[in-house]
Protein backbone atom coordinates (compact mmCIF):
# COMPACT_ATOMS: atom_id res chain seq x y z
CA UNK A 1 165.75 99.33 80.27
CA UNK A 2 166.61 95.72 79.47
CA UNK A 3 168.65 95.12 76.61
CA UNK A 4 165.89 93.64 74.89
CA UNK A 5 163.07 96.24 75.32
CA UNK A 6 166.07 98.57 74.08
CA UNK A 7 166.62 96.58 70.96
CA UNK A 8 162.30 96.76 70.60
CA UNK A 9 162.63 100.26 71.39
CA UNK A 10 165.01 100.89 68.19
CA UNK A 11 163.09 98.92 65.74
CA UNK A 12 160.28 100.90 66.68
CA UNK A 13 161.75 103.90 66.37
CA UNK A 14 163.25 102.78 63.01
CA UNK A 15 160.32 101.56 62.00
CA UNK A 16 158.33 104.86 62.57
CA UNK A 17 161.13 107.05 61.37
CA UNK A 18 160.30 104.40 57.95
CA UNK A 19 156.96 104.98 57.96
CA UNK A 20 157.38 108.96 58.07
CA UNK A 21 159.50 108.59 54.75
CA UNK A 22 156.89 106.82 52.74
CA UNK A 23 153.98 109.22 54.32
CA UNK A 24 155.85 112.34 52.55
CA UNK A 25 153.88 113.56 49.64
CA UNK A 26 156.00 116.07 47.53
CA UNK A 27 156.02 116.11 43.36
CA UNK A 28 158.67 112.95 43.42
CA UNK A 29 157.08 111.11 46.09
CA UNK A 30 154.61 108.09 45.01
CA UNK A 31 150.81 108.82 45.52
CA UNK A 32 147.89 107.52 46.88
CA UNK A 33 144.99 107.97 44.89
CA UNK A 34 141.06 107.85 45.05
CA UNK A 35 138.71 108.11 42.20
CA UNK A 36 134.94 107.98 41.00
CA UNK A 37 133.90 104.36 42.01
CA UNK A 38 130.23 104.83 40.23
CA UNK A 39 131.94 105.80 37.24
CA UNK A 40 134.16 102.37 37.40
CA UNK A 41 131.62 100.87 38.36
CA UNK A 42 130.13 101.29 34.81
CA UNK A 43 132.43 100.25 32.60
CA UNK A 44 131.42 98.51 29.95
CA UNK A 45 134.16 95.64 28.42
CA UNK A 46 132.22 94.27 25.82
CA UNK A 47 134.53 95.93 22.78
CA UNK A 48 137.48 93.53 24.34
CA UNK A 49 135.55 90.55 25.70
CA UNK A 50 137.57 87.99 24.48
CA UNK A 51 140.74 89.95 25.42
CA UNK A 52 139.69 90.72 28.49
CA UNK A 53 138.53 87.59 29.47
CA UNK A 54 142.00 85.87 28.06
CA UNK A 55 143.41 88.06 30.77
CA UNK A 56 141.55 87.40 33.87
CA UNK A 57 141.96 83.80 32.83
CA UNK A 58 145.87 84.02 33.17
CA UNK A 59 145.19 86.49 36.72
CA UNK A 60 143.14 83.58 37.92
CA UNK A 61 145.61 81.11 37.06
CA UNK A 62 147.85 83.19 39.34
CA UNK A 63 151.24 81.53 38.32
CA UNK A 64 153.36 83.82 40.72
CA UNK A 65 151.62 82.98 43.57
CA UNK A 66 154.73 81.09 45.09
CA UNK A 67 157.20 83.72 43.88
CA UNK A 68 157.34 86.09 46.50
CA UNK A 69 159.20 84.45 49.13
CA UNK A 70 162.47 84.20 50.03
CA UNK A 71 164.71 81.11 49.23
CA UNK A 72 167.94 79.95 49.12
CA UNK A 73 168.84 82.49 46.44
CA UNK A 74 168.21 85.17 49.14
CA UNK A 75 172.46 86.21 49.51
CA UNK A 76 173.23 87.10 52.71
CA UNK A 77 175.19 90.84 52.82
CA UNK A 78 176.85 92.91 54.98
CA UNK A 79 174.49 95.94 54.53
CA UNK A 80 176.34 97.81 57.65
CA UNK A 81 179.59 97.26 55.16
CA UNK A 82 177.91 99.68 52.50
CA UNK A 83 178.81 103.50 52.13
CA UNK A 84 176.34 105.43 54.49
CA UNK A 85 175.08 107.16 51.39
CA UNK A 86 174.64 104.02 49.32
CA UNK A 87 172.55 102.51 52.46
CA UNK A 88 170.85 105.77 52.18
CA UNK A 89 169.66 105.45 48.61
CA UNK A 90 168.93 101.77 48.47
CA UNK A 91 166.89 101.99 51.35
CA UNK A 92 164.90 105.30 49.68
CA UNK A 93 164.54 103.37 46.86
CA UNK A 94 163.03 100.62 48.53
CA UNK A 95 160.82 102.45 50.98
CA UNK A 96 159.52 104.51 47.45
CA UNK A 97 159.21 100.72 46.01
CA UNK A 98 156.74 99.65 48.43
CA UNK A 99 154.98 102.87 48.63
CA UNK A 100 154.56 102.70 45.05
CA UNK A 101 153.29 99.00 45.16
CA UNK A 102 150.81 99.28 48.43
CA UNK A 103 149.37 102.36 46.64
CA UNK A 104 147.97 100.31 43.81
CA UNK A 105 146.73 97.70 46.30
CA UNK A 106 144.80 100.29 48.03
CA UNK A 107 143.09 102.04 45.12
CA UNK A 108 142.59 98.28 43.34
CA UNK A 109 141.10 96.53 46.85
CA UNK A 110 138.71 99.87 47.25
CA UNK A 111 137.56 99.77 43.57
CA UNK A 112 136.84 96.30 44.47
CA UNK A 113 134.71 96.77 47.90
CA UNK A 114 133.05 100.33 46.59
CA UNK A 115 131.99 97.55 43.34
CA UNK A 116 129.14 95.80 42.12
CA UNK A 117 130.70 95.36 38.32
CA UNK A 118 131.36 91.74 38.38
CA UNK A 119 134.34 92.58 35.52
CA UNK A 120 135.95 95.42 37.41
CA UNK A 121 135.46 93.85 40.66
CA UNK A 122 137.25 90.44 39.97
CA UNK A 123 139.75 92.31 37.86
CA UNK A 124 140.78 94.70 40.96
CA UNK A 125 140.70 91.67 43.40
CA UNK A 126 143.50 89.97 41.19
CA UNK A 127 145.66 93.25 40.95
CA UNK A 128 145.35 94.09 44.63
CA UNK A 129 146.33 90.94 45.84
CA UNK A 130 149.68 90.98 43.22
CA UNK A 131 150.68 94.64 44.68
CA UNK A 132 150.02 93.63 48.25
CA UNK A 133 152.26 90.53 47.90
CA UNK A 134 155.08 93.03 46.19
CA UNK A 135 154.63 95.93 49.03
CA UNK A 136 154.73 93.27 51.62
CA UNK A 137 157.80 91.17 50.22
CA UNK A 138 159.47 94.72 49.96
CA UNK A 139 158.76 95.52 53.98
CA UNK A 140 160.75 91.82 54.65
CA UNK A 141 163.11 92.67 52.64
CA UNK A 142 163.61 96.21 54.67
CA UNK A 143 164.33 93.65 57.83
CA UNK A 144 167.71 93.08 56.70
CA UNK A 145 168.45 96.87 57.22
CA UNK A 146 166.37 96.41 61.04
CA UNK A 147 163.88 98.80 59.36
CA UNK A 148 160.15 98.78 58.21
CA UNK A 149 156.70 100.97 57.23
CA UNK A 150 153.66 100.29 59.06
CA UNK A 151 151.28 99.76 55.99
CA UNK A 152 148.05 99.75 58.05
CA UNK A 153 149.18 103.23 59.32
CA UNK A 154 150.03 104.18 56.11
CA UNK A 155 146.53 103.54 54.11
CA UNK A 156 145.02 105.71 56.92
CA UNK A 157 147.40 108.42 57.37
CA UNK A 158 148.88 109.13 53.44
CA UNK A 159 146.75 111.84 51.66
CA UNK A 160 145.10 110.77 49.20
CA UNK A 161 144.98 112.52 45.79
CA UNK A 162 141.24 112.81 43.75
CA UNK A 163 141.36 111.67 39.94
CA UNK A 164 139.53 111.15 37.47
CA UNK A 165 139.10 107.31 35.98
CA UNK A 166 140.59 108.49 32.87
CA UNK A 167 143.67 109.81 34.71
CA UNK A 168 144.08 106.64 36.57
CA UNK A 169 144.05 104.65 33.38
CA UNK A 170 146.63 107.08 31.59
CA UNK A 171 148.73 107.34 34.74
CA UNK A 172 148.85 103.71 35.82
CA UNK A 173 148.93 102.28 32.80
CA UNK A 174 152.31 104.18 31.95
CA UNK A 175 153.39 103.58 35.71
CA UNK A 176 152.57 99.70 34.89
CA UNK A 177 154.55 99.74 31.97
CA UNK A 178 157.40 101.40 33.16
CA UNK A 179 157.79 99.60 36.05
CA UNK A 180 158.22 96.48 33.84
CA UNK A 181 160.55 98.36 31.44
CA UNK A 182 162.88 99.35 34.62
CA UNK A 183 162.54 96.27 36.05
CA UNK A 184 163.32 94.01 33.39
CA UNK A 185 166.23 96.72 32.09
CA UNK A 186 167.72 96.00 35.70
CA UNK A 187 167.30 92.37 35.62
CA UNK A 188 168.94 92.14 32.46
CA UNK A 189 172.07 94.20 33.41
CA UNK A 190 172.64 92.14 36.54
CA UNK A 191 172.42 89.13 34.62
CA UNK A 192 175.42 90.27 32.89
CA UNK A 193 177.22 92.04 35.69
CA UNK A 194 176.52 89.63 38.83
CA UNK A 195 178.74 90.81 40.96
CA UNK A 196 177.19 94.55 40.77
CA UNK A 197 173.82 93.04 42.58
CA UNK A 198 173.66 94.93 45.47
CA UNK A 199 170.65 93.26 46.98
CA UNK A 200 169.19 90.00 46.55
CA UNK A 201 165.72 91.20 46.10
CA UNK A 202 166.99 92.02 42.31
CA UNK A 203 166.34 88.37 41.24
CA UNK A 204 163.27 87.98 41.99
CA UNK A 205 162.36 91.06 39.36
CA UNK A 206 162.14 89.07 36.29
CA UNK A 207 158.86 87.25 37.57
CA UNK A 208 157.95 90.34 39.27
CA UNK A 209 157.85 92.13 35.87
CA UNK A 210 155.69 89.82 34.68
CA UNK A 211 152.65 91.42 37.38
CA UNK A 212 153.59 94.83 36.14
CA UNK A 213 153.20 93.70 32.38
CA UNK A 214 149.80 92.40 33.06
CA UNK A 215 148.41 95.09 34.87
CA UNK A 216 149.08 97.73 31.91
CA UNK A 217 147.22 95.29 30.07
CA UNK A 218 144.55 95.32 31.66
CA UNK A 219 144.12 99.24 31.90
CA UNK A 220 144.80 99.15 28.21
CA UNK A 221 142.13 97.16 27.17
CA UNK A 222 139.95 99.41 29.79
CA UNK A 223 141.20 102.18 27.73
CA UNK A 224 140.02 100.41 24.47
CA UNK A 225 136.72 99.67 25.38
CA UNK A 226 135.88 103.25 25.41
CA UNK A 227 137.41 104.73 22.32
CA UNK A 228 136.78 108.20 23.19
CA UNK A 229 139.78 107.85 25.90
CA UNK A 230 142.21 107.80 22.97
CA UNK A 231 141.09 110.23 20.95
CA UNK A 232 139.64 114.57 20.39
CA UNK A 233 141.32 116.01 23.36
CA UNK A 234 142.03 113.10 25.70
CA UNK A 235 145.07 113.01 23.32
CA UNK A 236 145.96 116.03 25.39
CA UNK A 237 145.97 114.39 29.10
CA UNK A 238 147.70 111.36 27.36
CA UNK A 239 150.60 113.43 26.32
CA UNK A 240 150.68 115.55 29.67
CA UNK A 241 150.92 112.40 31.69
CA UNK A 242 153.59 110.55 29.21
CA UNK A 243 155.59 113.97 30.11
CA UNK A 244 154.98 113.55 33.74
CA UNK A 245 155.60 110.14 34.21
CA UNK A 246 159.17 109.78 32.34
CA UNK A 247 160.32 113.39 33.35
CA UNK A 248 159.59 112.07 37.52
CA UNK A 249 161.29 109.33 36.60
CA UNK A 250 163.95 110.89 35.22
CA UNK A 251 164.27 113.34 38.20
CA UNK A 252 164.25 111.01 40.75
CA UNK A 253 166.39 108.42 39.12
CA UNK A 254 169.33 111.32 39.44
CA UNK A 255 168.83 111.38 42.96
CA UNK A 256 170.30 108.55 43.58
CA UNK A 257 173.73 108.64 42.04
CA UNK A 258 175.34 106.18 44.80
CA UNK A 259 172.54 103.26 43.91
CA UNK A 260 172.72 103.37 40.06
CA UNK A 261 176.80 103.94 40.60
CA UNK A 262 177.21 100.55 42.40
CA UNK A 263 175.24 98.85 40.07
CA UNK A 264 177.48 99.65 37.04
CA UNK A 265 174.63 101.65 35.61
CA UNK A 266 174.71 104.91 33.68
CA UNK A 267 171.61 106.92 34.96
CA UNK A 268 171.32 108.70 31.30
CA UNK A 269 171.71 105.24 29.40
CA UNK A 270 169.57 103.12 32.06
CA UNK A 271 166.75 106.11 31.64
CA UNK A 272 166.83 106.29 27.62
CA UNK A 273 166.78 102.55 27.45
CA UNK A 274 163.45 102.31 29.88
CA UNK A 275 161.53 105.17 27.85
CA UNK A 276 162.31 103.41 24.65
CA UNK A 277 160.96 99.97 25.83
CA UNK A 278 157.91 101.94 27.50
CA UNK A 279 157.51 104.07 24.33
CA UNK A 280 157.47 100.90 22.07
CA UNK A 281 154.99 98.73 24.11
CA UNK A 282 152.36 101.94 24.82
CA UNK A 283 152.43 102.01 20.92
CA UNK A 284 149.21 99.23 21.61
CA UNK A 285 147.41 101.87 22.40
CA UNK A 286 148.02 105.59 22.98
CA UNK A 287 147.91 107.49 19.59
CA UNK A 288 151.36 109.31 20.36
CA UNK A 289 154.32 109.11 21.43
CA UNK A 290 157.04 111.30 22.49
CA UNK A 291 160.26 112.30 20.60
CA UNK A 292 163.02 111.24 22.64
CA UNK A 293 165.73 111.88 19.81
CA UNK A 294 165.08 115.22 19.66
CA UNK A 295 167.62 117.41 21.96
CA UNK A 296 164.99 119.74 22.96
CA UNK A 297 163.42 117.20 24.90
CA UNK A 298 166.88 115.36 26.34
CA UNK A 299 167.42 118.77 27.32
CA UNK A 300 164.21 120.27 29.29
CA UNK A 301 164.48 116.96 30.93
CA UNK A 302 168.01 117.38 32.07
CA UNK A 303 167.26 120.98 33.09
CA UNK A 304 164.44 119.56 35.01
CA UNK A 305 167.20 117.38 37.22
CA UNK A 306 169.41 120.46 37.75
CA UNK A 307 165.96 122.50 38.91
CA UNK A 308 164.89 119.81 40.96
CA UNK A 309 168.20 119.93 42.75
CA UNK A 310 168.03 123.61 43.63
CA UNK A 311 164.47 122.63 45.25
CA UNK A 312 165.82 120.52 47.19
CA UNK A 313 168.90 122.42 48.39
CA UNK A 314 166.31 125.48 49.05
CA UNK A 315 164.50 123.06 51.17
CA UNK A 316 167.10 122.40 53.46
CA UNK A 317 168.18 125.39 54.12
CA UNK A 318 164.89 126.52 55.35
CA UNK A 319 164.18 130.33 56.80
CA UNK A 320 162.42 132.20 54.61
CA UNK A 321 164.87 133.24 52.21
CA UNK A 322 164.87 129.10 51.88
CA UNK A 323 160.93 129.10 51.42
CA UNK A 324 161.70 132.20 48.60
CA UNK A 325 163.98 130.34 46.57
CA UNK A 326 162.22 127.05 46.59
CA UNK A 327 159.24 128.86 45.39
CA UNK A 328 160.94 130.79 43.14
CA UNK A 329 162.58 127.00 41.89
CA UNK A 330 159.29 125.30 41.57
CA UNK A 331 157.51 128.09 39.65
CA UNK A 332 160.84 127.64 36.96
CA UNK A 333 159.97 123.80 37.33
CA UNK A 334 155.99 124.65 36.05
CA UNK A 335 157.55 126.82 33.13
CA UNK A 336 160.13 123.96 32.61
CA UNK A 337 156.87 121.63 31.96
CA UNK A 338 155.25 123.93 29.87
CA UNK A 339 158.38 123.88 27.32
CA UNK A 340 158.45 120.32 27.57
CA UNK A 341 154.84 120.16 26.65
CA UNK A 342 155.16 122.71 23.69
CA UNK A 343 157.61 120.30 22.25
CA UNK A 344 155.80 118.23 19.24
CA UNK A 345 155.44 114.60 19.68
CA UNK A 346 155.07 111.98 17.25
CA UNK A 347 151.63 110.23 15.65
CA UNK A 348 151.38 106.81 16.07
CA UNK A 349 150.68 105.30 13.01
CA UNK A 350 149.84 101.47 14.60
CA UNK A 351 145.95 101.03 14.94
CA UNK A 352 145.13 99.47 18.62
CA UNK A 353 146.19 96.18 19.14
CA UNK A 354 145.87 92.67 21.12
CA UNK A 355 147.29 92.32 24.35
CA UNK A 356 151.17 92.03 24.09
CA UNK A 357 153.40 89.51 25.65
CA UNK A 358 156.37 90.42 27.93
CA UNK A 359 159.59 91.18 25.49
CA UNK A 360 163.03 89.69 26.99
């Protein structure tokens, strides 16, 4: 073999290998999701024309078109020169990046081709080309470690998970939202602490916030078209997924110790600081909001991390006595939940507002 079908031969390999990561579906892992199109398909915006159409306006507009690219501004590092296990986690968290972003441009360009809503169809358009820029940007960036996922493989091969339109709107609207509250929380740090920017790609997330902020918008104001999806017991699913999304969060923020360590940032600190912002800005339009000063809650979440590691060490040590204990882990992860759920949140008091502009 020639040196250079051997060097083909590795990035193939690595590439697959890539790939494989971002095709695992597990609790922590991002999804891919499919839903009732028909039912999309009737939504009605006329409650938030003028909103809504404010909105498409500025997706039209598309002032981030350019952004994705890389520039001079793109630093040039020694990635072989990191730790193997800080390698490790940056690379995870970019791999779970992408996966994240090219799953919202799958379910947005379907809900777009399965159409015939002229309001959800243009919407969807917009928000699948902004992920599909991000997910792709992401994979270049994954060059610099000789890496990459194969995204066409990966729309046909990830499962796909059924919900409901409601559940997508809860789900991705907090997903949205805090996205932009991690990203800009990030930014913000490394503004002030250059020298802990451990990849270039961290610049470019103060635009990139920007998409994420816009996107929650826009499934809030799908939200308040249709009252009904914020109140009687939809308040239930709206405080289930609030749980779900911070406490995964949470979780999988801890697994990466190395990452957040050569950043400079405090995983606890960095966490509370993201839920506050998300809390805050979802104040526009979910009726409640959790408590996250009360210790119950800082607690179940933090027994949540130290569960979530005895899954995982259960996992790889396999055998059946392996398979036991992880089951026997997960089931205390479910009752885990459960407490969290019990725990009383608080009423929002602010009526449904406007759309909201990006806070720096």
């Amino acid at each position: 073999m020639t040196m250079a079908a051997a060097d083909i031969k590795t990035r193939f390999d690595a590439q697959n290998e890539s790939t494989k990561v971002a095709l695992e579906t597990t609790l922590l892992d991002p999804r891919f999701y499919t839903t009732d199109f028909d039912e999309m398909d009737r939504v009605d915006v006329t409650p938030v024309r003028e909103e809504w159409d404010a909105l498409i306006a500025q997706m039209k507009a598309d002032p981030r078109r350019a952004h994705f690219k890389r520039t001079e501004d793109w630093d040039d590092v020694d990635f072989e020169a990191y730790p193997e296990e800080l390698r490790k986690e940056l690379v995870d968290f970019l791999i779970s990046s992408l996966t994240a972003e090219f799953s919202g441009c799958v379910l947005y360009k379907e809900m777009k081709r399965r159409g015939s809503n002229p309001d959800i169809c243009e919407l969807f358009g917009y928000m699948s080309r902004d992920e599909s820029r991000h997910a792709s940007f992401i994979n270049d960036a994954l060059k610099d470690f000789g890496i990459g996922v194969n995204m066409g493989f990966l729309a046909k091969a990830k499962k796909y998970t059924y919900f409901k339109p409601k559940f997508i709107y809860y789900a991705t609207y907090l997903s949205e939202k805090i996205g932009y509250a991690r990203y800009i929380t990030i930014y913000r740090h490394l503004e002030r602490h250059p020298d802990k920017r451990i990849h270039p790609i961290f610049k470019w997330f103060k635009e990139w916030c920007n998409d994420e902020f816009s996107h929650g918008e826009a499934f809030a104001l799908l939200m308040r078209s249709d009252p009904k999806l914020l109140a009687g017991h939809n308040k239930l699913w709206i405080k289930f997924f609030l749980i779900a999304v911070f406490v995964t969060m949470h979780v999988r923020d801890h697994a990466r110790p190395a990452f957040h360590d050569a950043m400079g940032i405090d995983i606890d600190e960095y966490d509370a600081e993201v839920f506050r912002i998300t809390s805050e800005i979802s104040k526009q339009v979910f009726p409640l909001e959790l408590d996250l000063d009360n210790p119950a809650l800082k607690e179940r979440f933090s027994k949540m991390v130290r569960i979530s590691r005895k899954i995982d060490a259960a996992h790889q040590a396999g055998g059946i006595f392996g398979t036991l204990r992880k089951s026997m882990w997960m089931g205390a992860a479910g009752l885990n939940f459960v407490a969290l759920y019990l725990i009383p949140t608080k009423k929002n008091e602010i009526p449904a507002t406007s759309r909201l502009e990006p806070v720096w």
